[in-house]
Protein backbone atom coordinates (compact mmCIF):
# COMPACT_ATOMS: atom_id res chain seq x y z
CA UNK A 1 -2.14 22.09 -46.79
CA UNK A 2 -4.25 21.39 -43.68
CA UNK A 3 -3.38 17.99 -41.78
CA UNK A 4 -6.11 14.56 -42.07
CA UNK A 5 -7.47 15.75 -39.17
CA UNK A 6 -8.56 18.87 -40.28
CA UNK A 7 -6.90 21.66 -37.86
CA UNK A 8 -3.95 22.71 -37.01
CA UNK A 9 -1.16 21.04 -34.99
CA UNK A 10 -0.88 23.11 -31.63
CA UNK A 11 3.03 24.28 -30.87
CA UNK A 12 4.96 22.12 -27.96
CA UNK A 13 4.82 23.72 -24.74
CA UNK A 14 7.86 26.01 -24.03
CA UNK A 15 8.16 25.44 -20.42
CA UNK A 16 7.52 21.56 -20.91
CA UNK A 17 9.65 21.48 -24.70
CA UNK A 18 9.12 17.97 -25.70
CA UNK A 19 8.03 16.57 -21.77
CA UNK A 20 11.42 14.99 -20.76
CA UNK A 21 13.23 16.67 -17.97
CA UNK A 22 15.80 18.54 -18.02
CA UNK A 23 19.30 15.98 -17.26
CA UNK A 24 19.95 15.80 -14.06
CA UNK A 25 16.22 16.19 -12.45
CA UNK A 26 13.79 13.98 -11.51
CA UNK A 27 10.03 14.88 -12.53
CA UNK A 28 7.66 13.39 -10.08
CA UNK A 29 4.32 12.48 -11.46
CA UNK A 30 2.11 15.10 -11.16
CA UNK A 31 -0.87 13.45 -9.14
CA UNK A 32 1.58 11.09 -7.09
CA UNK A 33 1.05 11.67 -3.34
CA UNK A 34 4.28 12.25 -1.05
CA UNK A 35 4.55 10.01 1.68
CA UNK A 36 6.87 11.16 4.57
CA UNK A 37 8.89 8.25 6.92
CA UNK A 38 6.53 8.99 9.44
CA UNK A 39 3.56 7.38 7.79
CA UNK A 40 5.73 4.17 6.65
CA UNK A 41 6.93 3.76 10.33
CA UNK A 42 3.29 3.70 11.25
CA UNK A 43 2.36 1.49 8.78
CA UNK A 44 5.15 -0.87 9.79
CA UNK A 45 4.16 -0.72 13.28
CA UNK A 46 0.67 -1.28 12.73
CA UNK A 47 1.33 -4.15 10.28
CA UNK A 48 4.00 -5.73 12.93
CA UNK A 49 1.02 -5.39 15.35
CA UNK A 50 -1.57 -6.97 13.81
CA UNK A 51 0.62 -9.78 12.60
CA UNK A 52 1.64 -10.53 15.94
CA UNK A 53 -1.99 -10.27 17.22
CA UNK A 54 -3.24 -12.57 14.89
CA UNK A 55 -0.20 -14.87 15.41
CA UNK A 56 -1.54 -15.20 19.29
CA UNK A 57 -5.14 -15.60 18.49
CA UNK A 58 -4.35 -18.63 16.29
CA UNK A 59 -1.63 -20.02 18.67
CA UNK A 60 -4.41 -19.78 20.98
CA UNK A 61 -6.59 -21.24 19.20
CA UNK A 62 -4.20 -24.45 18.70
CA UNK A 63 -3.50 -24.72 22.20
CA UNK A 64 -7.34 -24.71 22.60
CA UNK A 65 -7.62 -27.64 20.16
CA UNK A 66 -4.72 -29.91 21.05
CA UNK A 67 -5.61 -29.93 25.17
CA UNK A 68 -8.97 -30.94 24.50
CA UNK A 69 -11.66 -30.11 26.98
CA UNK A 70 -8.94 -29.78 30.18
CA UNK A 71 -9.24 -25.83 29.79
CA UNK A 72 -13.07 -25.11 31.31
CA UNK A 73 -13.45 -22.24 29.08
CA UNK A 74 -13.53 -24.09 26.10
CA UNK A 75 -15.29 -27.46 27.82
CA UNK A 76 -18.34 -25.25 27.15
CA UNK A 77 -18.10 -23.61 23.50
CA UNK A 78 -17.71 -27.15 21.51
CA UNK A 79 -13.61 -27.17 21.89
């Protein structure tokens, strides 16, 4: 007798079985990029960077503030 849904079940892949892997190996997801160290160091280094960068623009920017209008660059932008 035919399932509810009206067709047959199709067999479990053989190569798959029931999807777990075999013990012992890791399955990767299928669409999940690899990333090599090379990338993360760049990304650390460019994160590091632009941390520190920003860090100096707003220390800057303090300095700017708390002097008052003694620095002539900013006696002339509203500082």
């Amino acid at each position: 007798m035919p399932d509810a849904g009206g067709g047959i079940a199709p067999a479990p892949d053989s190569a798959h079985g029931s999807g777990a892997a075999p013990a012992g190996e890791a399955s990767p997801a299928p669409d999940a990029p690899h990333v090599s160290r090379a990338s993360w160091l760049y990304y650390g280094l460019g994160l590091s960077l632009q941390t520190v960068l920003w860090a100096l623009l707003f220390l800057a920017i303090f300095i700017a503030v708390m002097v008052g209008g003694r620095l002539t660059e900013f006696r002339y932008v509203g500082f």
